[in-house]
Protein backbone atom coordinates (compact mmCIF):
# COMPACT_ATOMS: atom_id res chain seq x y z
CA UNK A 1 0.00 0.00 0.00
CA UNK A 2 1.08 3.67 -1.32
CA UNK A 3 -0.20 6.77 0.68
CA UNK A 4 0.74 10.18 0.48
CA UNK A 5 2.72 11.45 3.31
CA UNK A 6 3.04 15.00 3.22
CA UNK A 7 1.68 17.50 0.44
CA UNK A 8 2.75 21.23 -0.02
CA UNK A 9 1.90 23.89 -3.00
CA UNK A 10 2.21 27.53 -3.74
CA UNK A 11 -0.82 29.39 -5.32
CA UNK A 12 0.62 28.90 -8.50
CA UNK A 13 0.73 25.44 -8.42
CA UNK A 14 -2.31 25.68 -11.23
CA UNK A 15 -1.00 27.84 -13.75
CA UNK A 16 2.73 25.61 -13.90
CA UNK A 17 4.36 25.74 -17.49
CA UNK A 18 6.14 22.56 -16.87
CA UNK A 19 8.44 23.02 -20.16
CA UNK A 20 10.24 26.11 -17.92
CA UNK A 21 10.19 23.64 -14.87
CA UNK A 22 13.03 21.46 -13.16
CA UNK A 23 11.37 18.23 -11.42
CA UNK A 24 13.43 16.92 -8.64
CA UNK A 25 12.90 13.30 -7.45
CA UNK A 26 14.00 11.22 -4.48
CA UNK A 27 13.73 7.39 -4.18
CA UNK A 28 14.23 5.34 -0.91
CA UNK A 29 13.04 1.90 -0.19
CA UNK A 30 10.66 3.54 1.93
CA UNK A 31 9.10 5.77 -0.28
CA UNK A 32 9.58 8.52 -3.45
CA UNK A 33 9.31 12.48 -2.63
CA UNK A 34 9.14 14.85 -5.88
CA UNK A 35 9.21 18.23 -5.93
CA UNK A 36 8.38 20.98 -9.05
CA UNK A 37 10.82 23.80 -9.20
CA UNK A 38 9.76 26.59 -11.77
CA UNK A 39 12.93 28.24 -13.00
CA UNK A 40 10.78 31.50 -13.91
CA UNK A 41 9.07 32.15 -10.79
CA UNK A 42 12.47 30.90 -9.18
CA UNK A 43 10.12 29.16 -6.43
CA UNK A 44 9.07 25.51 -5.63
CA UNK A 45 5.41 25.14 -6.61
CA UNK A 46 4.53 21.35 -5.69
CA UNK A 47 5.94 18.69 -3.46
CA UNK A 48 4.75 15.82 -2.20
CA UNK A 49 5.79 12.80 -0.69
CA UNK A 50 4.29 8.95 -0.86
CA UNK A 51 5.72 6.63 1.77
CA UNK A 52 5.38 2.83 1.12
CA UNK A 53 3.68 0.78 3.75
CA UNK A 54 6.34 -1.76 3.83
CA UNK A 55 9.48 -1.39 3.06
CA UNK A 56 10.72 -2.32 -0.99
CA UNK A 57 12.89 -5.61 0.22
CA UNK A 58 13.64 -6.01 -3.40
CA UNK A 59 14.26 -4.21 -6.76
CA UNK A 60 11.24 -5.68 -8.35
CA UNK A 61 8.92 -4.91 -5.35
CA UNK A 62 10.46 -0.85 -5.71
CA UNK A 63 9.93 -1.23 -9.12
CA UNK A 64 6.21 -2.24 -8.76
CA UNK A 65 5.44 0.89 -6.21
CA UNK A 66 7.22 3.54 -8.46
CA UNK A 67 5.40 2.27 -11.58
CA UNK A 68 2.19 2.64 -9.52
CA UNK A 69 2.90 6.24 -8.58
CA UNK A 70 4.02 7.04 -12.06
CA UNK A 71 0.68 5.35 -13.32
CA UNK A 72 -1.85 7.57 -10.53
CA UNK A 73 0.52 10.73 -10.91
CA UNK A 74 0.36 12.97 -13.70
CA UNK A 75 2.94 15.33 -12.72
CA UNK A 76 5.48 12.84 -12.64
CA UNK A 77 4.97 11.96 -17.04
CA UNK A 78 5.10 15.63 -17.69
CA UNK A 79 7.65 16.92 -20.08
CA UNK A 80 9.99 19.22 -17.69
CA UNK A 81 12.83 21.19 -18.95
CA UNK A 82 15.42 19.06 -16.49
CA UNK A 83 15.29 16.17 -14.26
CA UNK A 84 17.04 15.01 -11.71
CA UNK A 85 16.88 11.76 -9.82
CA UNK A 86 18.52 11.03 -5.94
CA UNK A 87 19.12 6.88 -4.46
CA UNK A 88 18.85 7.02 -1.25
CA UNK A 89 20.05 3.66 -0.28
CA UNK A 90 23.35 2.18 2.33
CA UNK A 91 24.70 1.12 -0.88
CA UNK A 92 27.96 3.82 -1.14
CA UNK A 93 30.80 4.73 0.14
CA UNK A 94 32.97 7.78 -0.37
CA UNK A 95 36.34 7.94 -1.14
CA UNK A 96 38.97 10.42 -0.85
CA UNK A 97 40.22 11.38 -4.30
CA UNK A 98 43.95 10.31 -3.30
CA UNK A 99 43.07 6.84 -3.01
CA UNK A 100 40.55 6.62 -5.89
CA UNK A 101 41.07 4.08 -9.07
CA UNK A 102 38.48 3.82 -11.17
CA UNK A 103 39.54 0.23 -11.99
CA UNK A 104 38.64 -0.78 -8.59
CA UNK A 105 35.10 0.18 -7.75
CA UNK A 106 34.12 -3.30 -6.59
CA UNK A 107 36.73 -3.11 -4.04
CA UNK A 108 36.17 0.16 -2.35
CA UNK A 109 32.25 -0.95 -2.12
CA UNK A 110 33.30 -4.81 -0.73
CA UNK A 111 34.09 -3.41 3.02
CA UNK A 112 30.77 -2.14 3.51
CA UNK A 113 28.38 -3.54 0.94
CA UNK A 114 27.73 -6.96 -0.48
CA UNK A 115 28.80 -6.38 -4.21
CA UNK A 116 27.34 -8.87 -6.65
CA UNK A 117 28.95 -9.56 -10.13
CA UNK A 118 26.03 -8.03 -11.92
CA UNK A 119 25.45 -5.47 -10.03
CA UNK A 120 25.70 -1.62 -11.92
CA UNK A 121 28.24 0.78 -10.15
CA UNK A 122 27.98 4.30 -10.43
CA UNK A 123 30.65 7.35 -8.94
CA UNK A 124 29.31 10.66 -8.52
CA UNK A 125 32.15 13.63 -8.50
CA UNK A 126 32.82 15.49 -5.52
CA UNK A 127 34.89 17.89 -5.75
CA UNK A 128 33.74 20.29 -2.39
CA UNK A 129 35.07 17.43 -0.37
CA UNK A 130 37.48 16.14 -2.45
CA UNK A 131 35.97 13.05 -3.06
CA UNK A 132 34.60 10.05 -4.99
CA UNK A 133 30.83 8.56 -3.98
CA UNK A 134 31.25 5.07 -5.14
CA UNK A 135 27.48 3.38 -5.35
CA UNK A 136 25.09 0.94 -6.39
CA UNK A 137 22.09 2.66 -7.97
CA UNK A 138 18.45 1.31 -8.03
CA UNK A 139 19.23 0.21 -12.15
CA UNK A 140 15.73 -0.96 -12.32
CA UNK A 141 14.72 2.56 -11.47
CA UNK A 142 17.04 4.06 -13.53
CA UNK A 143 15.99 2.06 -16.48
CA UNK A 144 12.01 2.86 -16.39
CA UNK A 145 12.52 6.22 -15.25
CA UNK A 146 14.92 6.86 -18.61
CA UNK A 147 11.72 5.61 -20.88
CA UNK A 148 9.81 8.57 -19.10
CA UNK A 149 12.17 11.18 -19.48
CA UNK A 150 15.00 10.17 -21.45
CA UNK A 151 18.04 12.31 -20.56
CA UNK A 152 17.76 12.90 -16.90
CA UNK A 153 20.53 13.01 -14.24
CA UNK A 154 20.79 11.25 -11.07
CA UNK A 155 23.39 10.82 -8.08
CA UNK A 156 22.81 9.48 -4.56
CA UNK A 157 21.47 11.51 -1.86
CA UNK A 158 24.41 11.54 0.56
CA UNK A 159 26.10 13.39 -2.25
CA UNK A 160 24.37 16.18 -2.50
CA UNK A 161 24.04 16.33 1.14
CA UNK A 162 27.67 16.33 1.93
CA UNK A 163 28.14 19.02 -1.30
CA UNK A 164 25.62 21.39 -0.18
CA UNK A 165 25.89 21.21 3.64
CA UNK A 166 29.63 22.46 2.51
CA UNK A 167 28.73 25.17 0.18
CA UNK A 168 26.31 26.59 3.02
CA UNK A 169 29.08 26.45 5.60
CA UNK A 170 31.68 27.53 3.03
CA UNK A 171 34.87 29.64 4.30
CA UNK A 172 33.09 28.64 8.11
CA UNK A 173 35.61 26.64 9.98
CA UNK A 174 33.60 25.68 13.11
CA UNK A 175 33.06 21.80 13.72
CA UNK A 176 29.44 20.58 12.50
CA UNK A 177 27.94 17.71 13.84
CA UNK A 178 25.04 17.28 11.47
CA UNK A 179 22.54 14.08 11.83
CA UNK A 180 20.14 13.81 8.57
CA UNK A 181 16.62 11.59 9.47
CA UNK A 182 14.27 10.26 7.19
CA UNK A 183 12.15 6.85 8.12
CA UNK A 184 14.66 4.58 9.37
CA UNK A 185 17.76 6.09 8.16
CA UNK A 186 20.18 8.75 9.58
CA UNK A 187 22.74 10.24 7.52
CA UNK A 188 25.76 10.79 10.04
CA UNK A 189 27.96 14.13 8.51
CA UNK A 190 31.25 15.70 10.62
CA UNK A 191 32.63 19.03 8.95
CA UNK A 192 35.58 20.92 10.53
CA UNK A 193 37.66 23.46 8.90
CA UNK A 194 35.54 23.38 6.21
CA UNK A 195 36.68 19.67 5.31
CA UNK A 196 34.53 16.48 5.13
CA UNK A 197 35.29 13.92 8.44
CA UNK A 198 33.25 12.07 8.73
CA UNK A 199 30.19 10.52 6.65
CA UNK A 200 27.72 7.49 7.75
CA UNK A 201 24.50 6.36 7.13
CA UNK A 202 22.69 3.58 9.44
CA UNK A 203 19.58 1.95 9.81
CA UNK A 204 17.49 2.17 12.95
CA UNK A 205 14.20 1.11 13.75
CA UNK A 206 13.99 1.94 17.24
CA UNK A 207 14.51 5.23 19.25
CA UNK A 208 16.82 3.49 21.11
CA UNK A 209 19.10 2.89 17.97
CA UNK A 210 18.92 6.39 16.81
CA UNK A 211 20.71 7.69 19.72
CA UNK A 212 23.46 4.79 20.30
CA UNK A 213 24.63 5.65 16.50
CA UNK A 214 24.72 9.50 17.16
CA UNK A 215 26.65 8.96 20.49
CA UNK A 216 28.22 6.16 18.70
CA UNK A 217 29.69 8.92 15.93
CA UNK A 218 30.59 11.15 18.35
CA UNK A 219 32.68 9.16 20.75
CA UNK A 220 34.42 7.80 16.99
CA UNK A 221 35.25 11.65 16.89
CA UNK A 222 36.30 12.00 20.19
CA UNK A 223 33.74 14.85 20.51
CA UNK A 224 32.02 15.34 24.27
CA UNK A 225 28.43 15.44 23.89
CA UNK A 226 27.87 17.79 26.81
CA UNK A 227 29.95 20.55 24.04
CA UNK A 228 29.54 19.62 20.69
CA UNK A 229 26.45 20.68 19.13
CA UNK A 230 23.84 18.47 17.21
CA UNK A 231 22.52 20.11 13.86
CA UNK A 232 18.99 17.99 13.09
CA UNK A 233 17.44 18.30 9.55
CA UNK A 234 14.96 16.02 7.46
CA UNK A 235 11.91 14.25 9.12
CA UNK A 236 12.31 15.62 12.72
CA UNK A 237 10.88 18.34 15.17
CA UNK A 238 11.18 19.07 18.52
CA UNK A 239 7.69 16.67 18.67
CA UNK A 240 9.73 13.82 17.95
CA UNK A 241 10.24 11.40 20.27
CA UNK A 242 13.56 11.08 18.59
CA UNK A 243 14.38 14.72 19.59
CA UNK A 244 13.20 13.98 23.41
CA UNK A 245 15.76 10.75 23.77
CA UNK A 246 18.70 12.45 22.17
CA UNK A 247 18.03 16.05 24.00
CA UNK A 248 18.42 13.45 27.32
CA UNK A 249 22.33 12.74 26.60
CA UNK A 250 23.24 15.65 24.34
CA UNK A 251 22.07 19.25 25.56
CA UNK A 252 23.13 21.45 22.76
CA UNK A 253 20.79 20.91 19.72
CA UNK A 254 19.53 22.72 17.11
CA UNK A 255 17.91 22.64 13.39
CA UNK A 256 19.21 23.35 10.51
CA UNK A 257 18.43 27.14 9.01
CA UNK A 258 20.02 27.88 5.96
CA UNK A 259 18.79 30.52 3.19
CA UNK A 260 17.79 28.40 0.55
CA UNK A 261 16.82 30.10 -2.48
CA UNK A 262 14.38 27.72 -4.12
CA UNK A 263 11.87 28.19 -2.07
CA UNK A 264 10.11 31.51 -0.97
CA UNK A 265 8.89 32.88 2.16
CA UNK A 266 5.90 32.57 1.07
CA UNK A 267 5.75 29.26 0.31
CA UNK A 268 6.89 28.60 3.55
CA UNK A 269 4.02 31.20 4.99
CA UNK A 270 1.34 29.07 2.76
CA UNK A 271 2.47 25.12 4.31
CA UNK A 272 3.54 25.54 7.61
CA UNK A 273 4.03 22.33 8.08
CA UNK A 274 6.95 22.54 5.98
CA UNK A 275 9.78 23.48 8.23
CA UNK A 276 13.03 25.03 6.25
CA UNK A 277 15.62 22.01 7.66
CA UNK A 278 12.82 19.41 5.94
CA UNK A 279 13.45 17.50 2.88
CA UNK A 280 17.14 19.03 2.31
CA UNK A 281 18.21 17.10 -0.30
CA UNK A 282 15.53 16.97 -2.54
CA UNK A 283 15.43 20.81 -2.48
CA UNK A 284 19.21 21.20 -3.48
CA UNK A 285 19.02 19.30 -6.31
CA UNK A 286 18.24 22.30 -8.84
């Protein structure tokens, strides 16, 4: 079962050219989140988010659910003037340029990933953090999204999160302790001196587990959770009872409150359920 999560529009959602529009998709196992960016108005006018009941366990069974949005969705077949597509999956790992060799993808991925012989490897460039994203995309995906709008562009999400969470605290050289959440997954991210650390992404299904991998990370770092400060962002609030079990060990938290660009104060004004440290990644994609 499909449902839609979370919906959000500006009042010119109805009058959308989509030929002057960039459409900016996310896929997890747990669900897809799209948003329609018109480059005119310089302003988001859609998003919305559909969350899967289950989890995908397999390709086929993604496959199956995106088709089905796709089918029910008629903002998704429009013809847009770009496209871009993020994976959010544990299926990466990122490598510092200095070590990189393109003839040994496999190899890099084997330490944290089960790498089959068929399976499609893709690298995503880097170059804030001086690195290589080595990853395993959803192909499947890939494949029927390519018949729908042939040309489009795609990376995986802790890419662009590590990219842009440097461009925002470019020239900053303060140590950032940054903890992504979306359903079941946090995306672990360590910046000092304006240099990537640290990067991580687990899965947790309990409260419980959310907070042993963030104080997990931070004794890794050596950092004192009574000083370092927590920077939240994605699906979280202070209503959370994620938020209440971490704000018991670590007392200095906050969200994350950058200027971003694409979407308007307005828009913000008109979905207030929309918070500006929600759905980061699929927002910096354009």
């Amino acid at each position: 079962m499909i449902q839609v999560k979370n919906q959000a529009q500006s009042n010119l959602v109805d009058n959308i050219t989509y030929d002057t529009c960039h459409l900016s998709i996310q896929l997890s196992l747990n669900g897809l989140v799209y948003c329609i960016f018109d480059k005119e108005l310089i302003d988001v006018v859609l998003l919305k988010e559909y969350q899967f009941e289950k989890r995908a366990q397999t390709p086929e069974l993604l496959l199956e659910y995106v088709k089905e949005i796709f089918e029910s969705d008629s903002e998704l077949t429009q013809n847009y003037e770009s496209v871009n597509v993020t994976h959010k999956n544990s299926l990466a790992t990122i490598v510092p340029e200095s070590l990189y060799d393109k003839d040994h993808h496999s190899d890099f991925l084997k330490y944290s990933v089960k790498v089959l012989k068929s399976d499609f490897i893709s690298v995503d460039n880097m170059s804030e953090s001086e690195s290589k994203n080595i990853y395993i995309p959803f192909k499947f995906i890939n494949d029927y999204l390519e018949k729908k709008h042939q040309g489009f562009k795609y990376s995986h999400a802790s890419s662009l999160l590590v990219t842009s969470l440097l461009k925002y605290q470019k020239h900053s050289l303060n140590k950032y302790f940054f903890v992504n959440v979306s359903k079941n997954i946090i995306d672990v991210v360590y910046l000092a001196n304006n240099k990537l650390h640290l990067y991580n992404s687990f899965l947790f299904y309990t409260k419980e587990d959310f907070l042993y991998y963030i104080l997990f990370s931070l004794e890794q770092l050596q950092l004192n959770p009574n000083e370092q400060k927590i920077t939240f962002l994605g699906a979280i609030d202070k209503k959370s009872p994620l938020f209440d079990i971490t704000y018991t060990y670590v007392r200095n938290i906050d969200f994350l409150n950058v200027e971003n660009h694409s979407l308007s104060e307005e828009f913000y004004e008109m979905n207030p359920h929309i918070e500006k440290h929600h759905y980061f990644e699929l927002l910096n994609q354009f």
